[in-house]
N, C-alpha and C. Protein backbone atom coordinates (compact mmCIF):
# COMPACT_ATOMS: atom_id res chain seq x y z
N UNK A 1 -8.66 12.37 15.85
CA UNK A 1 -8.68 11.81 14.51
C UNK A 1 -9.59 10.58 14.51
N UNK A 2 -10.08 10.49 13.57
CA UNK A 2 -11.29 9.38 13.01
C UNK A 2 -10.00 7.64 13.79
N UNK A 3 -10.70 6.88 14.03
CA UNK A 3 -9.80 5.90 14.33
C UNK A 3 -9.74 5.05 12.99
N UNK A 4 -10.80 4.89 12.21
CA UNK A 4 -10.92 3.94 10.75
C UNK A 4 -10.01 5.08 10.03
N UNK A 5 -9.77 5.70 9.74
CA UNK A 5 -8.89 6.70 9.12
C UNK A 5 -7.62 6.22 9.70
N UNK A 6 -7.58 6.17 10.99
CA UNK A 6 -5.74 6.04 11.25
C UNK A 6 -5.65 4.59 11.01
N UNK A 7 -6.83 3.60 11.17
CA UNK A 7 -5.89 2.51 10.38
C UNK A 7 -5.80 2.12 9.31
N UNK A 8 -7.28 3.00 8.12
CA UNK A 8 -6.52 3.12 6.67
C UNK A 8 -5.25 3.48 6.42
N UNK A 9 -5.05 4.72 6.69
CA UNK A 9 -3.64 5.45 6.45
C UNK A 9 -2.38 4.58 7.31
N UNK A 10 -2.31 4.54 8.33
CA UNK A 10 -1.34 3.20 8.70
C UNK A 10 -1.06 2.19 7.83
N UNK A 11 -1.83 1.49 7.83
CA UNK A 11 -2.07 0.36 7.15
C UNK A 11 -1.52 0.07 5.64
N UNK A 12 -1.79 1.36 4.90
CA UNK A 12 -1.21 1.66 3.81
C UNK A 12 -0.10 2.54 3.26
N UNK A 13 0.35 3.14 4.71
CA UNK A 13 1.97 3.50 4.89
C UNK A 13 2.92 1.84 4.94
N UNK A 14 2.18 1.33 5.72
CA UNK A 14 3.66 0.25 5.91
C UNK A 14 3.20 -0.51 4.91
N UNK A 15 2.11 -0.89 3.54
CA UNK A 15 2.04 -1.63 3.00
C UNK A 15 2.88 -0.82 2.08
N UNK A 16 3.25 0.41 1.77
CA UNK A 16 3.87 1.25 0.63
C UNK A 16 5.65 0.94 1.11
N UNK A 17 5.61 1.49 2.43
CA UNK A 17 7.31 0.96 2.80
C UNK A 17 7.40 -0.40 2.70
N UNK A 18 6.99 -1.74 3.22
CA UNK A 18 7.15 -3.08 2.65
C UNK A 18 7.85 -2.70 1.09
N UNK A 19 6.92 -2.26 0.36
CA UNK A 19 6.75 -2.74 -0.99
C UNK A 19 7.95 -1.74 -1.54
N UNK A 20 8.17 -0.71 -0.82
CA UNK A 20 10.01 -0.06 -1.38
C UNK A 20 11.13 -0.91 -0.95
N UNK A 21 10.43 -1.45 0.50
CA UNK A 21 11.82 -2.61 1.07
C UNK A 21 11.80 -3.82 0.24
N UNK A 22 11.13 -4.61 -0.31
CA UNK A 22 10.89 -5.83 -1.37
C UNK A 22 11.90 -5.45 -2.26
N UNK A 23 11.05 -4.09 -2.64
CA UNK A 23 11.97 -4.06 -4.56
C UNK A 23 13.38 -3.20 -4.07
N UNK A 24 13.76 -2.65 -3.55
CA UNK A 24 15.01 -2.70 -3.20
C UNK A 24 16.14 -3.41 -3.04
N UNK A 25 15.52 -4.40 -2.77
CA UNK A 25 16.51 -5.55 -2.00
C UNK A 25 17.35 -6.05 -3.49
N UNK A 26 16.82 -6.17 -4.27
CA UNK A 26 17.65 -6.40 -5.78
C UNK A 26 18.66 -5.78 -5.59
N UNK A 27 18.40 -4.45 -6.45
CA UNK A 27 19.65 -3.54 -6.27
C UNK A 27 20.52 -3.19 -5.18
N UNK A 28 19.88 -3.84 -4.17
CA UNK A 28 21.16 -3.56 -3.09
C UNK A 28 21.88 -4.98 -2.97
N UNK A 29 21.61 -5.61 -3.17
CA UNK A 29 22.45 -7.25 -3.43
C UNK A 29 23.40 -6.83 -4.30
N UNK A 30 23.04 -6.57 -5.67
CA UNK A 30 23.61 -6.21 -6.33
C UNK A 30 24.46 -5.13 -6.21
N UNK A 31 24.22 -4.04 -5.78
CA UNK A 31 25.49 -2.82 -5.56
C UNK A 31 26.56 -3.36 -4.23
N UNK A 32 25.78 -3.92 -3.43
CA UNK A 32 27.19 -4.67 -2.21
C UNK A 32 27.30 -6.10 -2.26
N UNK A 33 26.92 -6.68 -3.33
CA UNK A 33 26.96 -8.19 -2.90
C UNK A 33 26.94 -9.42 -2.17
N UNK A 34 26.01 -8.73 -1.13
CA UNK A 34 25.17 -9.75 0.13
C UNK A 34 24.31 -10.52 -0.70
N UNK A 35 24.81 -11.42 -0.79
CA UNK A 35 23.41 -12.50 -1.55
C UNK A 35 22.48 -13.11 -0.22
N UNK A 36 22.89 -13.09 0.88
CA UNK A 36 21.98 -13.43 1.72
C UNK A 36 20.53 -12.40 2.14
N UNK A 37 20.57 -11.16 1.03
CA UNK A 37 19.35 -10.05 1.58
C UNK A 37 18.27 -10.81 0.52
N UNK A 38 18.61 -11.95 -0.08
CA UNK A 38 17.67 -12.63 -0.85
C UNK A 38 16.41 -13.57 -0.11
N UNK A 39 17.36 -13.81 1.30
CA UNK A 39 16.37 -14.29 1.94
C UNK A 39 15.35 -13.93 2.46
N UNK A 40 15.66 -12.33 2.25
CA UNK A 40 14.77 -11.57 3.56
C UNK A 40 13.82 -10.98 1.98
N UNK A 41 13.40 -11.45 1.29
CA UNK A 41 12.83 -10.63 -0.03
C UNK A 41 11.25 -10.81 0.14
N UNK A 42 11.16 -12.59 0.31
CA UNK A 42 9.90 -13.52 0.05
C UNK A 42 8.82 -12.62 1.25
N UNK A 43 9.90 -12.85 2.13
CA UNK A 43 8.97 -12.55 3.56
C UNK A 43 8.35 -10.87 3.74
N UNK A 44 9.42 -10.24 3.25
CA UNK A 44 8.82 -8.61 2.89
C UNK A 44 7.98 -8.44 2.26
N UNK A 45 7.64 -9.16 1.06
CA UNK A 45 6.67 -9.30 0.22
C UNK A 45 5.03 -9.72 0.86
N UNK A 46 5.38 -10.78 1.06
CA UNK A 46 4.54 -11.22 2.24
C UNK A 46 4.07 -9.71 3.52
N UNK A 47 4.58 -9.74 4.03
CA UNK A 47 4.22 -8.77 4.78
C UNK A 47 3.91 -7.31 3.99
N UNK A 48 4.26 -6.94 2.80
CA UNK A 48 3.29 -6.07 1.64
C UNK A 48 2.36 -6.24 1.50
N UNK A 49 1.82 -7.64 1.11
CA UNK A 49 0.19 -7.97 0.74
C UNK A 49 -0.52 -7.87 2.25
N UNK A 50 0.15 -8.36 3.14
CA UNK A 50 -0.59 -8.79 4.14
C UNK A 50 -1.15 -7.31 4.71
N UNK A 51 -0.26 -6.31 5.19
CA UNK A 51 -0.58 -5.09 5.36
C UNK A 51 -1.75 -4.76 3.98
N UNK A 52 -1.12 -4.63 2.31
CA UNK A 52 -2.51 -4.16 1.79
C UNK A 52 -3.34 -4.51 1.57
N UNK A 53 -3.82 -5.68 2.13
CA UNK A 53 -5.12 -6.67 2.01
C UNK A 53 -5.94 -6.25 3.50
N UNK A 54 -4.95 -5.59 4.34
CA UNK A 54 -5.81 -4.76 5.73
C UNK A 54 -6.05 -3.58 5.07
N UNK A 55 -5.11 -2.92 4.53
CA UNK A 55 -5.61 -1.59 4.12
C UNK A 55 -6.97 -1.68 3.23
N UNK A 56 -7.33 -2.20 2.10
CA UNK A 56 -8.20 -2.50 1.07
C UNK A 56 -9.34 -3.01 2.03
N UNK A 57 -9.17 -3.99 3.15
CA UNK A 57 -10.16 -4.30 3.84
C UNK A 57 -11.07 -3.39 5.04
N UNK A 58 -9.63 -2.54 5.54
CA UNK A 58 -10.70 -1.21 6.33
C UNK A 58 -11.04 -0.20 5.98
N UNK A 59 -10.55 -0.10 4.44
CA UNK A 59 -11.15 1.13 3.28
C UNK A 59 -12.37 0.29 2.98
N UNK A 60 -12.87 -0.56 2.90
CA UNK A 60 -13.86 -1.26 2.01
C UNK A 60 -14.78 -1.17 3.63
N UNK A 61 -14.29 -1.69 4.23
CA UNK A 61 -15.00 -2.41 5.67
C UNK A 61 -15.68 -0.63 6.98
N UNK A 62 -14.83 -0.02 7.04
CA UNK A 62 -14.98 1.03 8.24
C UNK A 62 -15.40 1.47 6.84
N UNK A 63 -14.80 2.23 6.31
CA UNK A 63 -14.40 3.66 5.62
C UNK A 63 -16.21 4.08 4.64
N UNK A 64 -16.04 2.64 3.73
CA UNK A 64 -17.22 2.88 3.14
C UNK A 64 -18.13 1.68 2.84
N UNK A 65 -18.10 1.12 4.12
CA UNK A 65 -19.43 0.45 4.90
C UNK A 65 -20.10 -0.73 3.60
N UNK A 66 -19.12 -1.21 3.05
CA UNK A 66 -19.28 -2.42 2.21
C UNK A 66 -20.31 -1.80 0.56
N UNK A 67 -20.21 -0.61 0.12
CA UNK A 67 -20.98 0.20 -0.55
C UNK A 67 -20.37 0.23 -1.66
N UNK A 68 -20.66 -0.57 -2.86
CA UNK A 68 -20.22 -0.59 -3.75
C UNK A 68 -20.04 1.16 -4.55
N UNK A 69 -21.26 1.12 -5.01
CA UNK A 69 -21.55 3.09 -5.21
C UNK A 69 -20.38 3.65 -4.80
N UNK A 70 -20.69 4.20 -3.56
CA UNK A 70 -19.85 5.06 -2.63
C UNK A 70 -18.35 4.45 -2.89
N UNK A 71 -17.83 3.48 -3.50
CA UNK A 71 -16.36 2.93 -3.15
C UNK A 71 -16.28 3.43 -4.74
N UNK A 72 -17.02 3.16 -6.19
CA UNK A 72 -17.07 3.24 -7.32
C UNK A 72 -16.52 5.19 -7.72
N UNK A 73 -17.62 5.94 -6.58
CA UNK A 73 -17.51 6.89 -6.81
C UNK A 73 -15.91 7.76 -6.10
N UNK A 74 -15.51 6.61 -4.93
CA UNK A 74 -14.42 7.48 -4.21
C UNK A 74 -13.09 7.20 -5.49
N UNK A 75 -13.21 6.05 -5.52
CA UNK A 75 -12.36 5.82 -6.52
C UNK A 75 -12.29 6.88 -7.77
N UNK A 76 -13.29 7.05 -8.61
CA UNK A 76 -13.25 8.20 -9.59
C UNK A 76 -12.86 8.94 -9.55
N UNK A 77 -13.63 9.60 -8.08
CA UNK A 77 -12.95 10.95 -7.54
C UNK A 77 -11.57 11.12 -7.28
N UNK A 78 -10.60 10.25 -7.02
CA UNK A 78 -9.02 9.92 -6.70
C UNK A 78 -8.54 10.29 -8.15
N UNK A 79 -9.23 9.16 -8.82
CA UNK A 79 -8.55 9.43 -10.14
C UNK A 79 -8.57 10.86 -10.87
N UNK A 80 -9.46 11.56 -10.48
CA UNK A 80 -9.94 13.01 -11.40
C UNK A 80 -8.49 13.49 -10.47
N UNK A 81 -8.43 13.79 -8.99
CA UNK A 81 -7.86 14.40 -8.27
C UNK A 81 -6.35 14.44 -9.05
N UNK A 82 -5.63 12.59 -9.03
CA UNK A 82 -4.70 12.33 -9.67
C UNK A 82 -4.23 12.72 -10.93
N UNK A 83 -5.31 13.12 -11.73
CA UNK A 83 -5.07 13.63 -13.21
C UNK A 83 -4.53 15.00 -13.14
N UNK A 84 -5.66 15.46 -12.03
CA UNK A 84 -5.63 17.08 -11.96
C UNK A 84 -3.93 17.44 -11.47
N UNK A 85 -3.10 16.99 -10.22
CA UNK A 85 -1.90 16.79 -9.85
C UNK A 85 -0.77 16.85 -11.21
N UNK A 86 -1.12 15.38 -11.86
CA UNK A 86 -0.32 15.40 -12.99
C UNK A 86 -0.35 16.43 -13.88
N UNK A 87 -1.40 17.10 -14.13
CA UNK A 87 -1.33 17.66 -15.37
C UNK A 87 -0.62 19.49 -14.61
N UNK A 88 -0.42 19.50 -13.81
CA UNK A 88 0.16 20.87 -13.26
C UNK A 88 1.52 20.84 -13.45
């Protein structure tokens, strides 16, 4: 496997789990009433951006070589893909 590929996709797995563990943490305070999982919220968050600010940076950086174009056009192409998904 491509190695800039496994650390896009890495990179933006644990920035996607961070960001289910962040917004979770509400509703689970709330359904068991640990008010102390409040502490652990800031720092998950934190570690969300931090992971997708690597991801965004080795998609931009390896993937497509600082190329505005080529990043303009991958993007489009996601979105057509995404439409196409939804509309099935």
């Amino acid at each position: 496997m491509n190695p800039a590929e496994t650390i896009t996709r890495s990179t933006g797995d644990w920035a996607l789990r961070f960001l289910l563990l962040t917004l979770a943490i509400t509703p689970l305070r709330q359904v068991t009433g640990w008010a102390s999982l409040v502490r652990f919220r800031r720092m998950l968050g934190l570690f969300c951006f931090f992971y997708a600010l690597v991801h965004v940076s080795s998609y931009v950086s390896f993937d497509m070589v600082f190329d505005v174009g080529d990043i303009v056009k991958d993007i489009a192409r996601s979105e057509e893909h995404t439409s196409e998904l939804q509309s099935h």
